[in-house]
PDB file of N, CA and C in Angstrom:
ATOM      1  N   UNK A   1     -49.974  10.629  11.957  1.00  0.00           N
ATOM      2  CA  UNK A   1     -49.273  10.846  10.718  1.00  0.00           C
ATOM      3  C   UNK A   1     -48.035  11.711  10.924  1.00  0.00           C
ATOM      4  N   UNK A   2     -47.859  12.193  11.812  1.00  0.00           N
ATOM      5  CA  UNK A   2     -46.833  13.591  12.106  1.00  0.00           C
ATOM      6  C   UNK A   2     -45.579  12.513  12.535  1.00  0.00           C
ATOM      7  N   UNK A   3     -46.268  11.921  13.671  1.00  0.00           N
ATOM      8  CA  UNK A   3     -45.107  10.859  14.025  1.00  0.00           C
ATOM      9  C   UNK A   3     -44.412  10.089  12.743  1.00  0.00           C
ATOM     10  N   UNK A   4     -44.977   9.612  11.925  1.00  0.00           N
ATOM     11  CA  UNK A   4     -44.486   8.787  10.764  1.00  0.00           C
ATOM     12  C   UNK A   4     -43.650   9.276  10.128  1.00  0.00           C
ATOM     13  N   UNK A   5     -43.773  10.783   9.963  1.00  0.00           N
ATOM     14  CA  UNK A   5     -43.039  11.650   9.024  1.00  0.00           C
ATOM     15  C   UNK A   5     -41.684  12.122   9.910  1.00  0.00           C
ATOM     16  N   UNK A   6     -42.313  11.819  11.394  1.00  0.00           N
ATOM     17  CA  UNK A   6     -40.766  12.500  11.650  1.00  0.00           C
ATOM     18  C   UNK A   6     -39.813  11.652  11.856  1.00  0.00           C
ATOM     19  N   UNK A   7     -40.201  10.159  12.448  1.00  0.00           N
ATOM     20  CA  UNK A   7     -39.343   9.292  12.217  1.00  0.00           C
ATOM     21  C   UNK A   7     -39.005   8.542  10.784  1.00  0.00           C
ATOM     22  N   UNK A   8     -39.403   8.782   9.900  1.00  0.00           N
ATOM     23  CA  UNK A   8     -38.616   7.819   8.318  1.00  0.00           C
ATOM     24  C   UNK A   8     -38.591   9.043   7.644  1.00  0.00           C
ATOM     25  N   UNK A   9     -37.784  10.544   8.101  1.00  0.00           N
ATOM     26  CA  UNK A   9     -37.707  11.831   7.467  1.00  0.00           C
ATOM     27  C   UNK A   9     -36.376  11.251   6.486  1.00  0.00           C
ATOM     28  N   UNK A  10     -35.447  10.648   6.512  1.00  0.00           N
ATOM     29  CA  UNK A  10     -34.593  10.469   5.867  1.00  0.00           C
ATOM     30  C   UNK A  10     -35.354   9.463   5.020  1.00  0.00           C
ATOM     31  N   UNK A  11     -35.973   8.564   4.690  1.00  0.00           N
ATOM     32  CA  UNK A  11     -36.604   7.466   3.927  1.00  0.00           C
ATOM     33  C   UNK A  11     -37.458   8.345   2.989  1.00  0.00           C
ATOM     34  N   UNK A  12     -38.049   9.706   3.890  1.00  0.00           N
ATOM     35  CA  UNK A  12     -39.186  10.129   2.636  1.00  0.00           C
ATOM     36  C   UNK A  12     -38.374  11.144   2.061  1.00  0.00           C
ATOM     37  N   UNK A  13     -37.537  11.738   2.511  1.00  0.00           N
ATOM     38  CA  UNK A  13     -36.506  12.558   1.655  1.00  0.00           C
ATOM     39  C   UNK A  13     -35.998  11.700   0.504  1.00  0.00           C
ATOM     40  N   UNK A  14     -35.509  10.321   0.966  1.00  0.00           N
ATOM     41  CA  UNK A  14     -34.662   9.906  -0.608  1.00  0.00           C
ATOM     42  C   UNK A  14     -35.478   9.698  -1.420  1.00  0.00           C
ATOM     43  N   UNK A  15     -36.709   8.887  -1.289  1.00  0.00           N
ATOM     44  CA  UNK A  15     -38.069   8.445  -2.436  1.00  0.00           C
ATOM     45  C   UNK A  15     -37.962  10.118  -3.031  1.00  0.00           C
ATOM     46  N   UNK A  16     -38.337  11.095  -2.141  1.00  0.00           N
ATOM     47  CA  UNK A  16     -38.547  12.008  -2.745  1.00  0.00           C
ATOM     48  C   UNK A  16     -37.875  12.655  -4.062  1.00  0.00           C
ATOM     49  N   UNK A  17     -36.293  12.448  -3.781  1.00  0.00           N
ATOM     50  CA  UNK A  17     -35.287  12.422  -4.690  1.00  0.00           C
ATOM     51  C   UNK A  17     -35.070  11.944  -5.559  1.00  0.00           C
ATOM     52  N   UNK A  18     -35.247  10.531  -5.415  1.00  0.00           N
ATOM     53  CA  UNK A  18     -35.439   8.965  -6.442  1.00  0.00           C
ATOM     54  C   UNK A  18     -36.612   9.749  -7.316  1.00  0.00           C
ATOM     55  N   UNK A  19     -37.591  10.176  -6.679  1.00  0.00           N
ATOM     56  CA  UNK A  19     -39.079  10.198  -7.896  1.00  0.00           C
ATOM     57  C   UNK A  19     -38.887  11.261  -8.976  1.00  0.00           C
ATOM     58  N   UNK A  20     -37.881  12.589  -8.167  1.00  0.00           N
ATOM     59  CA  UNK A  20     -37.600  13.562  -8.881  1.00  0.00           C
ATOM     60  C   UNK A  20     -36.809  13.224 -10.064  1.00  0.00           C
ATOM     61  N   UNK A  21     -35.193  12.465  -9.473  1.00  0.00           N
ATOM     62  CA  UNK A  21     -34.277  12.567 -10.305  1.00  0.00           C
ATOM     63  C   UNK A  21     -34.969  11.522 -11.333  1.00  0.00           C
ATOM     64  N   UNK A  22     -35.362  10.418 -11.430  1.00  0.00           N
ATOM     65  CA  UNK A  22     -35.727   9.291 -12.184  1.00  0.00           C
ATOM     66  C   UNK A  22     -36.872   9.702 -13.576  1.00  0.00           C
ATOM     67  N   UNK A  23     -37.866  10.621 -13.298  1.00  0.00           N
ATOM     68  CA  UNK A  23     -38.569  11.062 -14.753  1.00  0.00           C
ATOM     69  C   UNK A  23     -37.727  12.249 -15.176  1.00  0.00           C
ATOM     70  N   UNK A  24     -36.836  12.787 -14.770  1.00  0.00           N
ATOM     71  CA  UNK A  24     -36.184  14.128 -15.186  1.00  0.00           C
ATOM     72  C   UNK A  24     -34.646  13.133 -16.200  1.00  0.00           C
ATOM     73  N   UNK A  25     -34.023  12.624 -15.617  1.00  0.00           N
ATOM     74  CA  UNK A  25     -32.955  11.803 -16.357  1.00  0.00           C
ATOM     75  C   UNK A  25     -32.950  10.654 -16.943  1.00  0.00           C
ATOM     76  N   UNK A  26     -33.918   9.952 -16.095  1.00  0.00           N
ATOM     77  CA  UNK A  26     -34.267   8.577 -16.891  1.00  0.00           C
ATOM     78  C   UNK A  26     -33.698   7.229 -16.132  1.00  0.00           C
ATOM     79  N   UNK A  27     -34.512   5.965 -16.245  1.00  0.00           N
ATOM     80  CA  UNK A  27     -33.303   5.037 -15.498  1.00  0.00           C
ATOM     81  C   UNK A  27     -32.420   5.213 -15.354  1.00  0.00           C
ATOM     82  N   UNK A  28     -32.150   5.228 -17.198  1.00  0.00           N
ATOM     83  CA  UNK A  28     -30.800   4.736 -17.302  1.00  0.00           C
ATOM     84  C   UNK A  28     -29.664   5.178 -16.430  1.00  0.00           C
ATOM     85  N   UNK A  29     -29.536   6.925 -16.274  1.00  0.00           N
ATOM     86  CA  UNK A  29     -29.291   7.498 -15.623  1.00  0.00           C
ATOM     87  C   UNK A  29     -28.615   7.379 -14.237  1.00  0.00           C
ATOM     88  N   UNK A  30     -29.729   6.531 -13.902  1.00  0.00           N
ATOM     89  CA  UNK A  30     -30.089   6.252 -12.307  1.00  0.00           C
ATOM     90  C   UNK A  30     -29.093   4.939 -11.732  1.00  0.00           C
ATOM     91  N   UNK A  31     -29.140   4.339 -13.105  1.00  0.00           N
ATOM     92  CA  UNK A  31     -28.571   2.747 -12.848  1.00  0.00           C
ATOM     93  C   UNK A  31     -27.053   2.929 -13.146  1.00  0.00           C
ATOM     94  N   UNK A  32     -26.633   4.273 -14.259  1.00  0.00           N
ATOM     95  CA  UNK A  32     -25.251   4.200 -14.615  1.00  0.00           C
ATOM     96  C   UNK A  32     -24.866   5.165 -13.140  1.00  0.00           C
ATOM     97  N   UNK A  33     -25.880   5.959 -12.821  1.00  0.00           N
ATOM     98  CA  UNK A  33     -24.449   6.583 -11.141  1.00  0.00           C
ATOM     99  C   UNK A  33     -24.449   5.404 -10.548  1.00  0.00           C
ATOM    100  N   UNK A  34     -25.577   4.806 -10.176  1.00  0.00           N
ATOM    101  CA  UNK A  34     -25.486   4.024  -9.076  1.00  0.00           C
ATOM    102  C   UNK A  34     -24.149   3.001  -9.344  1.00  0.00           C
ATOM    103  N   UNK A  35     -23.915   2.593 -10.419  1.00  0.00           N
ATOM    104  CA  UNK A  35     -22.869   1.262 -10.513  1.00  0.00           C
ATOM    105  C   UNK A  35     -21.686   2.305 -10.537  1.00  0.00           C
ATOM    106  N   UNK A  36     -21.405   3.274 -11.027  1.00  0.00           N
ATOM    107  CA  UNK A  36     -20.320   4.547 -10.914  1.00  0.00           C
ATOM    108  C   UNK A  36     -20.054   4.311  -9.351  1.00  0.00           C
ATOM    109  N   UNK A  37     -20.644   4.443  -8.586  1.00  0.00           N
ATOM    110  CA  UNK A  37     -20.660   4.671  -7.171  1.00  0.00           C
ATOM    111  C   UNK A  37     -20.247   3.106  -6.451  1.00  0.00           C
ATOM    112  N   UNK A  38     -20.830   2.034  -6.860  1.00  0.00           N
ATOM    113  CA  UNK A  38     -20.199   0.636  -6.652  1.00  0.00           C
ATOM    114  C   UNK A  38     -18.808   0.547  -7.217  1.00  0.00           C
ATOM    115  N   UNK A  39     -18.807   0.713  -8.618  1.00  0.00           N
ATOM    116  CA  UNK A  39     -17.157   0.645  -9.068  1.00  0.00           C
ATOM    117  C   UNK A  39     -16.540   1.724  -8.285  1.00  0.00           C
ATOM    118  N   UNK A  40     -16.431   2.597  -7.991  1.00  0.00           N
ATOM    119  CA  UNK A  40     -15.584   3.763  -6.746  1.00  0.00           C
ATOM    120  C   UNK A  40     -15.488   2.767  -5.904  1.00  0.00           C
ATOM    121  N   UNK A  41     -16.205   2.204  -5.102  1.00  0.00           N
ATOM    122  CA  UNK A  41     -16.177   1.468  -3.712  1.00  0.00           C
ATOM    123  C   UNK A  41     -15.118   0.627  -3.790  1.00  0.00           C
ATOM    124  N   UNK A  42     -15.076  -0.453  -5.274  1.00  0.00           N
ATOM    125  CA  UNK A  42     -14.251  -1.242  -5.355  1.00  0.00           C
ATOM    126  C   UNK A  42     -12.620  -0.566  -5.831  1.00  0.00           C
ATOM    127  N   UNK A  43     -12.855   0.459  -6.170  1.00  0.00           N
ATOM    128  CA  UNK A  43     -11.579   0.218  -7.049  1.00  0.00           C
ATOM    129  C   UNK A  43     -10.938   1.498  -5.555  1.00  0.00           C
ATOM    130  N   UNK A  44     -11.150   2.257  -5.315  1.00  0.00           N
ATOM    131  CA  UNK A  44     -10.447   3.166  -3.679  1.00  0.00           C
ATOM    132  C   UNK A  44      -9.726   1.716  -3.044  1.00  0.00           C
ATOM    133  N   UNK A  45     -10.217   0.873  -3.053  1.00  0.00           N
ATOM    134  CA  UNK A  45      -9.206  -0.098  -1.773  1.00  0.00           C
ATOM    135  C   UNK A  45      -8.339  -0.788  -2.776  1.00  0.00           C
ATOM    136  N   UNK A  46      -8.193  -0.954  -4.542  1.00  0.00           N
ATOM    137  CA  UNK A  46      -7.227  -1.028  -4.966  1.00  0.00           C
ATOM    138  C   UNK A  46      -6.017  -0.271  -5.197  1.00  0.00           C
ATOM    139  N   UNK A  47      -6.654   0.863  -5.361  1.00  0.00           N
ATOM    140  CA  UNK A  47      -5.487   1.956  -5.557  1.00  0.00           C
ATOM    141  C   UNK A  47      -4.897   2.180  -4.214  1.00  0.00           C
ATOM    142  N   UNK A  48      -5.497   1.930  -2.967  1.00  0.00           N
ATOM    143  CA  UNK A  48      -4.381   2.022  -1.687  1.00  0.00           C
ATOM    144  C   UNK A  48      -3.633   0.943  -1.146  1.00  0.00           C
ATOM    145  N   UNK A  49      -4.094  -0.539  -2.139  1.00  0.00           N
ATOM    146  CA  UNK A  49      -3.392  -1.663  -2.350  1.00  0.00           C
ATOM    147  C   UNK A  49      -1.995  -1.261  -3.237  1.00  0.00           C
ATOM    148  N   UNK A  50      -2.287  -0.759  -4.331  1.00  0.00           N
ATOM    149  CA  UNK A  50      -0.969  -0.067  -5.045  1.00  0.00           C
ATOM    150  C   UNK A  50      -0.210   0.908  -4.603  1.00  0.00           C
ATOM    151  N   UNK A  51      -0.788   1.944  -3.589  1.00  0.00           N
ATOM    152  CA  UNK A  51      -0.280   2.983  -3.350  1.00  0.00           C
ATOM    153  C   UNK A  51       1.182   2.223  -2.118  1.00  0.00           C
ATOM    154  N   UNK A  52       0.210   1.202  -1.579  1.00  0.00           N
ATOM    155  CA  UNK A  52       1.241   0.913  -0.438  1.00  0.00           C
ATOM    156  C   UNK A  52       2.391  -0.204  -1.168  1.00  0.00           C
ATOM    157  N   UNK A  53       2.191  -0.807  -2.126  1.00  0.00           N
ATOM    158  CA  UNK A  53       2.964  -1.715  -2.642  1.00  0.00           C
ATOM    159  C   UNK A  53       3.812  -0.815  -3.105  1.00  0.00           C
ATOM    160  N   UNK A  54       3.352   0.291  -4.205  1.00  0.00           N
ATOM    161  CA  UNK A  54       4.731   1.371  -4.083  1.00  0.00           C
ATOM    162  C   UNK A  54       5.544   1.858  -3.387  1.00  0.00           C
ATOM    163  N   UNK A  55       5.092   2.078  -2.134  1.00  0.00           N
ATOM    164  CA  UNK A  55       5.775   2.849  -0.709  1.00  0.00           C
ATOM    165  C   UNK A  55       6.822   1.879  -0.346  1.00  0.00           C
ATOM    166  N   UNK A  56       5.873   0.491  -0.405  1.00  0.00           N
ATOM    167  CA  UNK A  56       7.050  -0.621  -0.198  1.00  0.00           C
ATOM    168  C   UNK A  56       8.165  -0.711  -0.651  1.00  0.00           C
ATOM    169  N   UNK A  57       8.194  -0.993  -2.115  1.00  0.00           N
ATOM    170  CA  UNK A  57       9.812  -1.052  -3.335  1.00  0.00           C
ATOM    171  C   UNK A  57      10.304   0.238  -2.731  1.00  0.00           C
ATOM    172  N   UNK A  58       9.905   1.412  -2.582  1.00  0.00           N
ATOM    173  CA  UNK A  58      10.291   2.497  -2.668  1.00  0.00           C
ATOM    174  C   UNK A  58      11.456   2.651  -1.675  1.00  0.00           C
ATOM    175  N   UNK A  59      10.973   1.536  -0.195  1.00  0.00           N
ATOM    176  CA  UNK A  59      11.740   1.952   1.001  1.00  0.00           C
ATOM    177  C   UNK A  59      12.691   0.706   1.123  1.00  0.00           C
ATOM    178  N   UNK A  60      12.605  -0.225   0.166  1.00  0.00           N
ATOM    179  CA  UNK A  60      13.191  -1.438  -0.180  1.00  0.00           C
ATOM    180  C   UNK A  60      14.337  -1.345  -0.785  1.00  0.00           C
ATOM    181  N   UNK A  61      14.349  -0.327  -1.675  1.00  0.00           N
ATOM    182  CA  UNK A  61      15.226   0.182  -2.588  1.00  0.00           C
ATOM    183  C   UNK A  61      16.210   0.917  -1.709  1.00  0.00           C
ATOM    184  N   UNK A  62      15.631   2.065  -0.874  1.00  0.00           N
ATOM    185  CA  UNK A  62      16.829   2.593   0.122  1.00  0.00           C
ATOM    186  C   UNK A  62      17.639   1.566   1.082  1.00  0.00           C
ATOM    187  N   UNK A  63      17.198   0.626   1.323  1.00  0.00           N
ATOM    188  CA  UNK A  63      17.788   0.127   2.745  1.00  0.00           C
ATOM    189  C   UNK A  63      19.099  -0.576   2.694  1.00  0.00           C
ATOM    190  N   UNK A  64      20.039  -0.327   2.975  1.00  0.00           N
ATOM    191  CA  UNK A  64      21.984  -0.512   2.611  1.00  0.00           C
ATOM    192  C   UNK A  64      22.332  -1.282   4.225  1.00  0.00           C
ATOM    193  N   UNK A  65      22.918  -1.843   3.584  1.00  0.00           N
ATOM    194  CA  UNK A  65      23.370  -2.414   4.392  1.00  0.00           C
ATOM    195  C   UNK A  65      24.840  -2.983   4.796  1.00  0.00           C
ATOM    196  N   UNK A  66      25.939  -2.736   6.174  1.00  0.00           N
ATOM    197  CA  UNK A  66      26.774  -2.260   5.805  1.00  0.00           C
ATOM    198  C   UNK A  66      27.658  -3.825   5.940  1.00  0.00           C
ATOM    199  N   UNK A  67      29.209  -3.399   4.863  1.00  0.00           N
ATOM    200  CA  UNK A  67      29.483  -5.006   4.510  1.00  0.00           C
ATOM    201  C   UNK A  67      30.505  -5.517   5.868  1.00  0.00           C
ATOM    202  N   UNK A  68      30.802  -4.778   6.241  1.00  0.00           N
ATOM    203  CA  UNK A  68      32.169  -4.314   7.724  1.00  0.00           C
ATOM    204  C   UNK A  68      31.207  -4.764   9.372  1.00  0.00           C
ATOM    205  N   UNK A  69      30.006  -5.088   9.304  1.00  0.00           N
ATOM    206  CA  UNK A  69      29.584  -5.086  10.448  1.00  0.00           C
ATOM    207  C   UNK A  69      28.183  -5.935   9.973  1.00  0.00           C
ATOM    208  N   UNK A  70      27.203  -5.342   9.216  1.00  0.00           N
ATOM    209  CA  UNK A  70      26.250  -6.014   8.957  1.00  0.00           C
ATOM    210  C   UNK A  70      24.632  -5.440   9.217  1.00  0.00           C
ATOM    211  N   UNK A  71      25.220  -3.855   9.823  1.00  0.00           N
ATOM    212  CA  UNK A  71      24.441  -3.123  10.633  1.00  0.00           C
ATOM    213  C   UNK A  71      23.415  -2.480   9.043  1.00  0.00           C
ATOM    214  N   UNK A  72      21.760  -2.514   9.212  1.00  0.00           N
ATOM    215  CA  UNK A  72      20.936  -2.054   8.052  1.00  0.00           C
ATOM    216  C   UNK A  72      20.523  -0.474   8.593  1.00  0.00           C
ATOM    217  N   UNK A  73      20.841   0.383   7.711  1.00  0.00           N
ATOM    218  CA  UNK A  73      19.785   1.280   7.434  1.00  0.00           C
ATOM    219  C   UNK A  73      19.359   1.746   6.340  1.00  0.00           C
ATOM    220  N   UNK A  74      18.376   3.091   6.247  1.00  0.00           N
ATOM    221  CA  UNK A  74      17.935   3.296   5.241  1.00  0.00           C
ATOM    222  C   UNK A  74      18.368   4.637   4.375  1.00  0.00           C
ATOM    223  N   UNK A  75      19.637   4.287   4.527  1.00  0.00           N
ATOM    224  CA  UNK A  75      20.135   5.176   3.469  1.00  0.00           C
ATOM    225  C   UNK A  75      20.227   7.114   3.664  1.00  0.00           C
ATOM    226  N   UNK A  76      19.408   7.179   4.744  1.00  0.00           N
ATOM    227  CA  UNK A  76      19.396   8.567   5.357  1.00  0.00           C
ATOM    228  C   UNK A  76      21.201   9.019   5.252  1.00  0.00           C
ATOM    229  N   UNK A  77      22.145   8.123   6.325  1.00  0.00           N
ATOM    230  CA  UNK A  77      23.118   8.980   6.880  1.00  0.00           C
ATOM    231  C   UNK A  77      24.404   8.219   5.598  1.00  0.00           C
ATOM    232  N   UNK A  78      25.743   8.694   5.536  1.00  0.00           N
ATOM    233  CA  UNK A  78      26.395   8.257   4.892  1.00  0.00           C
ATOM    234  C   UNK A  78      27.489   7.530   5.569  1.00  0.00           C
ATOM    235  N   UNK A  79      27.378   7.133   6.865  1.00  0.00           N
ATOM    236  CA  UNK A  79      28.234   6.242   7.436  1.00  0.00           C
ATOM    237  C   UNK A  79      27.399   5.511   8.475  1.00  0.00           C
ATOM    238  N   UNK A  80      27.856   3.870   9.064  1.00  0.00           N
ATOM    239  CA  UNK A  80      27.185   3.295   9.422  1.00  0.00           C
ATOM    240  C   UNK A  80      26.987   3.591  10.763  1.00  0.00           C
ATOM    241  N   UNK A  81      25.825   3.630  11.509  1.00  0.00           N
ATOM    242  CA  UNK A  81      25.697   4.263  12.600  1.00  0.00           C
ATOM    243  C   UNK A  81      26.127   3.156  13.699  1.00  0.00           C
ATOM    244  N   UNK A  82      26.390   1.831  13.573  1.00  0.00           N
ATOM    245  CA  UNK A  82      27.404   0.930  14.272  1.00  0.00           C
ATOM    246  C   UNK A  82      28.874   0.787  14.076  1.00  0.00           C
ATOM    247  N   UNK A  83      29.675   0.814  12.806  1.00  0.00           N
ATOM    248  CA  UNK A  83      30.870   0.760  12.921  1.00  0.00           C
ATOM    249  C   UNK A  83      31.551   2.585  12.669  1.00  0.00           C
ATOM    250  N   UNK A  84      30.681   2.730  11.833  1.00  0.00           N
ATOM    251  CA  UNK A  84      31.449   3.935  11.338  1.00  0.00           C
ATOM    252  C   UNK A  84      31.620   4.317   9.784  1.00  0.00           C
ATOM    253  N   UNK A  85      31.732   2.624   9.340  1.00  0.00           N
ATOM    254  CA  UNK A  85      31.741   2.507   7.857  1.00  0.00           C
ATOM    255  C   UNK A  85      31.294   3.300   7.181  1.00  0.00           C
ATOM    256  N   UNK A  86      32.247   3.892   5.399  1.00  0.00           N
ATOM    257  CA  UNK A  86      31.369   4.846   4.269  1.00  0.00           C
ATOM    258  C   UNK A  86      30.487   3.853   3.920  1.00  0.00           C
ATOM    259  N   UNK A  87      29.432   4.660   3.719  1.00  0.00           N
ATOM    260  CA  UNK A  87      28.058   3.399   3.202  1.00  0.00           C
ATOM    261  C   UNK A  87      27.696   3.779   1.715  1.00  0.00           C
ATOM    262  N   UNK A  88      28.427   4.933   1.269  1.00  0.00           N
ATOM    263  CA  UNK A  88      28.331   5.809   0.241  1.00  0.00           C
ATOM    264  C   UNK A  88      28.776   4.701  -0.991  1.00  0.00           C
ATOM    265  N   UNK A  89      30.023   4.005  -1.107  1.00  0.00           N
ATOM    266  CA  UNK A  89      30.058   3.325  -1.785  1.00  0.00           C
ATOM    267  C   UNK A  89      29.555   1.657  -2.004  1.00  0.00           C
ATOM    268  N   UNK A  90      29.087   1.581  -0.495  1.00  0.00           N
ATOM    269  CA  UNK A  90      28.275   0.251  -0.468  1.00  0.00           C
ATOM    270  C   UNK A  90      27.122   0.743  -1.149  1.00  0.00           C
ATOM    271  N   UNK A  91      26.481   1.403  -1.394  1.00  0.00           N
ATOM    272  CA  UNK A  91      24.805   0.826  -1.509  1.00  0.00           C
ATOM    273  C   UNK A  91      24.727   0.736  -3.068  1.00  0.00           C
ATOM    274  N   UNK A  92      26.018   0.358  -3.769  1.00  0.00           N
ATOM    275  CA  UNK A  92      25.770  -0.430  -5.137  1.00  0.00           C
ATOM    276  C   UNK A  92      25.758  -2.434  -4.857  1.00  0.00           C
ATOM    277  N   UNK A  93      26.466  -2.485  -3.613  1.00  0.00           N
ATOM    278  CA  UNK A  93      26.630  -3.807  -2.943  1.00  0.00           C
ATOM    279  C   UNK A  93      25.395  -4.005  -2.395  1.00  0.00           C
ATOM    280  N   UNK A  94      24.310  -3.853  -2.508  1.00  0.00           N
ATOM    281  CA  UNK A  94      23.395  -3.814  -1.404  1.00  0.00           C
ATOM    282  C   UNK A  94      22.785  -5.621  -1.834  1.00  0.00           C
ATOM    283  N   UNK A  95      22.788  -6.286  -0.305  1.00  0.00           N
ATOM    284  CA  UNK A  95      22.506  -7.430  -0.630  1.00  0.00           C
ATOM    285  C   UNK A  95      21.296  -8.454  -0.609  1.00  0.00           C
ATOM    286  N   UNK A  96      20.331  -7.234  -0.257  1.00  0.00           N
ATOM    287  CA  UNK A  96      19.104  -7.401  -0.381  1.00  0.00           C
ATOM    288  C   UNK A  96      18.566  -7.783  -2.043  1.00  0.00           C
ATOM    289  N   UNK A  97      19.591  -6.784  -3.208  1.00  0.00           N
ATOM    290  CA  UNK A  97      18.948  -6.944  -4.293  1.00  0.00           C
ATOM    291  C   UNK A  97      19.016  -8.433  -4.936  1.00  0.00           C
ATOM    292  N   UNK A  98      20.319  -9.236  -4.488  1.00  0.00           N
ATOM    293  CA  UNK A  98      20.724 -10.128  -4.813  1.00  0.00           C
ATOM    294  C   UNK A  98      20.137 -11.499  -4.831  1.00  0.00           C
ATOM    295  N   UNK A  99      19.946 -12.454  -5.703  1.00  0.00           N
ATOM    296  CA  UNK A  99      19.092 -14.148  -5.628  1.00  0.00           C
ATOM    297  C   UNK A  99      19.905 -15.031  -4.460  1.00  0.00           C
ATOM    298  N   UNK A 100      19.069 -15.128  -4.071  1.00  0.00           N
ATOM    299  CA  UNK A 100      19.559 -16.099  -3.080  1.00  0.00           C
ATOM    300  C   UNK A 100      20.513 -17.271  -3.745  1.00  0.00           C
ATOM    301  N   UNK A 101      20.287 -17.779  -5.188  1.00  0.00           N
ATOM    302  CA  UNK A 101      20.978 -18.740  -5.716  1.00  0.00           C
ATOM    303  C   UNK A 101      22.483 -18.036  -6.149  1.00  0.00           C
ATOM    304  N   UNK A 102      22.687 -16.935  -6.273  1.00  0.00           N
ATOM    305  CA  UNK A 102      23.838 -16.234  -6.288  1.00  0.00           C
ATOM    306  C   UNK A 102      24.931 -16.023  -5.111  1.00  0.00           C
ATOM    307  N   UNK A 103      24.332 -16.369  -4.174  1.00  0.00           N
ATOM    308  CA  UNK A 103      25.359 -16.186  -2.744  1.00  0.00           C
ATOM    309  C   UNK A 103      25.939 -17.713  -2.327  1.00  0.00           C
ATOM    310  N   UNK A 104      26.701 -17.956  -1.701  1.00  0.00           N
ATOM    311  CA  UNK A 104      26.979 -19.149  -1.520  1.00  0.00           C
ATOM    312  C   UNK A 104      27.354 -19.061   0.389  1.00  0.00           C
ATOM    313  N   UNK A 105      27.390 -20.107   0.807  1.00  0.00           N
ATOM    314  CA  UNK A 105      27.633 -20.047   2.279  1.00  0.00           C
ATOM    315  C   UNK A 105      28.411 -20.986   2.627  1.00  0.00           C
ATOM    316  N   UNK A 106      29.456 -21.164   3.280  1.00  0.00           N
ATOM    317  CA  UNK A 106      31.030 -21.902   3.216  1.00  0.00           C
ATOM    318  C   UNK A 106      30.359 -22.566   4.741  1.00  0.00           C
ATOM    319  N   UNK A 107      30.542 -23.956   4.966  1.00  0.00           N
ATOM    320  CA  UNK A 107      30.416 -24.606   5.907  1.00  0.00           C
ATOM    321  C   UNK A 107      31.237 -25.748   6.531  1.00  0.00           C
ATOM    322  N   UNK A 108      31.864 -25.739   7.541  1.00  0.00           N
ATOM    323  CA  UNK A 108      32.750 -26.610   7.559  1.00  0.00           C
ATOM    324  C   UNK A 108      32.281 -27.649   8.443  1.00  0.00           C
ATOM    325  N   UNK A 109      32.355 -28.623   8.245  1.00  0.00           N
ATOM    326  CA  UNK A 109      31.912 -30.046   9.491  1.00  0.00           C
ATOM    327  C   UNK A 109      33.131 -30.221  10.000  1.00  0.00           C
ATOM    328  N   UNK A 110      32.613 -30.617  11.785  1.00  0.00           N
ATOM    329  CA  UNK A 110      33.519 -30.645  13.024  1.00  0.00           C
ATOM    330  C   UNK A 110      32.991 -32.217  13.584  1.00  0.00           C
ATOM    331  N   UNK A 111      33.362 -32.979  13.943  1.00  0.00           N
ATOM    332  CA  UNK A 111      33.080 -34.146  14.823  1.00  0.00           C
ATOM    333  C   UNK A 111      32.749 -33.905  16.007  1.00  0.00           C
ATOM    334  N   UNK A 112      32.348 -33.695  16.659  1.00  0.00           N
ATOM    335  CA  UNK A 112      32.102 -33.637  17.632  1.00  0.00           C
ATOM    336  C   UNK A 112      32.019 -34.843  18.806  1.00  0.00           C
ATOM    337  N   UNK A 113      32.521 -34.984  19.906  1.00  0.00           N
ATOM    338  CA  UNK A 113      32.956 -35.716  20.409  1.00  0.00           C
ATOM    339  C   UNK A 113      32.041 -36.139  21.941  1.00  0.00           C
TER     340      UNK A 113
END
């Protein structure tokens, strides 16, 4: 019997707990933490689903890009760290924000021989 108790010491600890908490509070009690404790489970990996979708726009929003070269950063420095360019007044141009159906792209056909 000694053996039994010392290996399922965690098994007879929780019954023990379960028997206590359950005539002192009541099922009901028992059944509203427990689903408290399932809804936590689910909803922690939504809120770090949102947390990172925020972080995202957030760093989306900084990133400029310059119109003289083409070189991206994120808005840290105020000139472009490839040409030199002020980036200060580009990042109302920024062309990330823009629809793709708004830009147009000029193409010329060559024959080729």
């Amino acid at each position: 019997m000694n053996y039994f108790l010392k290996a399922n010491k965690n098994l007879l600890t929780y019954s023990l707990i379960i028997l206590i908490v359950i005539p002192i509070f009541g099922i009901n009690f028992f059944l509203s933490f427990l689903s408290n404790i399932l809804l936590l489970l689910f909803l922690i990996p939504l809120l770090l689903v949102i947390l990172v979708f925020i972080g995202f726009n957030y760093y989306k929003s900084k990133i400029n890009s310059c119109n003289k070269c083409g070189a991206i950063s994120l808005g840290l420095s105020k000139t472009c760290m490839n040409c030199g360019a002020n980036l200060e007044n580009m990042s109302n141009n920024n062309q990330f924000d823009k629809k793709p159906s708004e830009s147009t792209i000029e193409v010329q056909a060559e024959e080729v021989n």
